[in-house]
Protein backbone atom coordinates (compact mmCIF):
# COMPACT_ATOMS: atom_id res chain seq x y z
CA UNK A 1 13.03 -8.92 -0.65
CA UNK A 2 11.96 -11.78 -2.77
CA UNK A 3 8.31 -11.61 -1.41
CA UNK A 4 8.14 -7.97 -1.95
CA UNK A 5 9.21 -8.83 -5.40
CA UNK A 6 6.51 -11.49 -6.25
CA UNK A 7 4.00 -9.51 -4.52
CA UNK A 8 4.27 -6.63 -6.52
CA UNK A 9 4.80 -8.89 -9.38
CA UNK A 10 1.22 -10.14 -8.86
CA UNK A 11 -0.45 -7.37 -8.20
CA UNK A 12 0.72 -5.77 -11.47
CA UNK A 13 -1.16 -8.69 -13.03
CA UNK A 14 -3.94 -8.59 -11.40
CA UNK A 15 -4.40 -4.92 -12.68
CA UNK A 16 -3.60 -5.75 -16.09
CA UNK A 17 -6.54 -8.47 -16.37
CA UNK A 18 -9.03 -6.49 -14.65
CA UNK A 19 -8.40 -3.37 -16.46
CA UNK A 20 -7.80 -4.80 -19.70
CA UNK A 21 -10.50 -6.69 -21.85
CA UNK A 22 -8.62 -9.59 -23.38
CA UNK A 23 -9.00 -12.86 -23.54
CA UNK A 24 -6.26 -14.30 -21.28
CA UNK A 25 -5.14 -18.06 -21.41
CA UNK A 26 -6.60 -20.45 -19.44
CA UNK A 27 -3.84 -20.73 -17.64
CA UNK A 28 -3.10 -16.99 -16.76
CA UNK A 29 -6.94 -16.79 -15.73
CA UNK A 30 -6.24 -19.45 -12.87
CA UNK A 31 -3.17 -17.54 -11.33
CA UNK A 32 -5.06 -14.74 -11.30
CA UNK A 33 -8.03 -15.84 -9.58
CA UNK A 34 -5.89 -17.61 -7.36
CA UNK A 35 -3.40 -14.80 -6.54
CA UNK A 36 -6.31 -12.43 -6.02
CA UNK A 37 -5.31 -11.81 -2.38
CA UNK A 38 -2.46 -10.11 -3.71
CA UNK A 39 -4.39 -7.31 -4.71
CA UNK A 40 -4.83 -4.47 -2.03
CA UNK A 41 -7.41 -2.07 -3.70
CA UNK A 42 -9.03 -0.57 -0.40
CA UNK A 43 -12.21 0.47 -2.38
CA UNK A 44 -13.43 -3.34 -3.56
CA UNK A 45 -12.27 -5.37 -0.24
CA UNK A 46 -15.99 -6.17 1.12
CA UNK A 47 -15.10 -4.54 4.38
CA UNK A 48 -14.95 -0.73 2.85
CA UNK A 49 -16.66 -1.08 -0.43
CA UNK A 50 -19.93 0.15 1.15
CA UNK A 51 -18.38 3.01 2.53
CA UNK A 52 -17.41 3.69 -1.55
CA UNK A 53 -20.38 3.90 -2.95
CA UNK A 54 -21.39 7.16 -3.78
CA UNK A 55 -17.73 8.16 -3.86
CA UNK A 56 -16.98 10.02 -7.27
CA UNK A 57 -13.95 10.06 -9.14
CA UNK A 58 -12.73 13.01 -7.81
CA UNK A 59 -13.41 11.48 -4.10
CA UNK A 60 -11.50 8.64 -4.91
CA UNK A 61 -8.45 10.42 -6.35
CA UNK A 62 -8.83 12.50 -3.20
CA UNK A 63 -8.90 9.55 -0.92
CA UNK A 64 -5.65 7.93 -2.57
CA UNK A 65 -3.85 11.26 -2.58
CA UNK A 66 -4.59 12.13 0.72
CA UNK A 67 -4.24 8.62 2.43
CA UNK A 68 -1.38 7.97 1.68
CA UNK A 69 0.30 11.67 2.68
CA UNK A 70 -1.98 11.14 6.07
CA UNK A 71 -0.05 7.61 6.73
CA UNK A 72 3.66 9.17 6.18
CA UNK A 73 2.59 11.71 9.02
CA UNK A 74 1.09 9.75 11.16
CA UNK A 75 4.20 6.92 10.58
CA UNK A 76 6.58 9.55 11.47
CA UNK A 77 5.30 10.86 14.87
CA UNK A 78 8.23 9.07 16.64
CA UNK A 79 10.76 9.74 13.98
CA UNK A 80 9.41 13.55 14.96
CA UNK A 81 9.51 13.09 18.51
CA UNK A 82 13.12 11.75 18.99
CA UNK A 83 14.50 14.19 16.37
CA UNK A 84 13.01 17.16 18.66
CA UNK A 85 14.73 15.38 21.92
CA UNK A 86 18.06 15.25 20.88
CA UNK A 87 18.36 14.70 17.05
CA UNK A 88 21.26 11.79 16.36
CA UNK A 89 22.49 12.14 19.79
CA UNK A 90 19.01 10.62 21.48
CA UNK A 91 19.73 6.77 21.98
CA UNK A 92 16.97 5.75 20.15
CA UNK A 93 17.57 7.48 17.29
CA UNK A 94 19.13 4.58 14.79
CA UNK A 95 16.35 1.85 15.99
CA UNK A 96 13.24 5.00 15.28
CA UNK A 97 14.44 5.63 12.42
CA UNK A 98 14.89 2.49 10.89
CA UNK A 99 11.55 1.70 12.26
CA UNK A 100 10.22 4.29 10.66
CA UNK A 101 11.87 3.47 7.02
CA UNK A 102 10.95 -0.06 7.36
CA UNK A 103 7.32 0.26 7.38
CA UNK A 104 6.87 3.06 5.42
CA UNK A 105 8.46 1.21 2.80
CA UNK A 106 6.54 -1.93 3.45
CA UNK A 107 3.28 0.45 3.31
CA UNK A 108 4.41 2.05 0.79
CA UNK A 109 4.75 -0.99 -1.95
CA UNK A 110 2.32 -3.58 -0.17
């Protein structure tokens, strides 16, 4: 829990000295740029930025609206499965379903 905690931690600062123009410290310049792989904005990693350009605002707000809601679903195809084949009586059921909580809560803060 302690990594989830200082990763969030750093990506909150890396979003408050990109968005905002001050002049940060020396020091709080260096942890950023050094930290920086703690940011996961899917639009400036090199690998999809291309695919971004011409996106407008309104594509973008689309794209993180919708991703995210896609992801869920798609994460919860065996929760869906097991609960049609027997609900909390199927064997599997404990192990899916924490499965399933586990890493959409990992997606969903990383």
């Amino acid at each position: 829990d302690i990594v989830k905690i200082i990763l969030a931690f750093f990506q909150v600062s890396q979003t408050f000295v990109t968005v905002y123009n001050v002049d940060w410290p020396l020091y709080v310049e260096h942890t950023v740029r050094y930290t920086s792989g703690a940011r996961f904005d899917l639009a400036v990693w090199p690998g999809t930025a291309c695919l971004f350009t011409d996106f407008t605002y309104l594509d973008k707000l689309l794209f993180y609206t919708l991703v995210p809601i896609a992801v869920a679903i798609l994460l919860s195809i065996p929760s869906i499965i097991v609960m049609l084949n027997g609900g909390k009586d199927h064997p599997k059921f404990k192990p899916v379903m924490d499965r399933f909580w586990t890493t959409f809560m990992f997606w969903l803060i990383a």
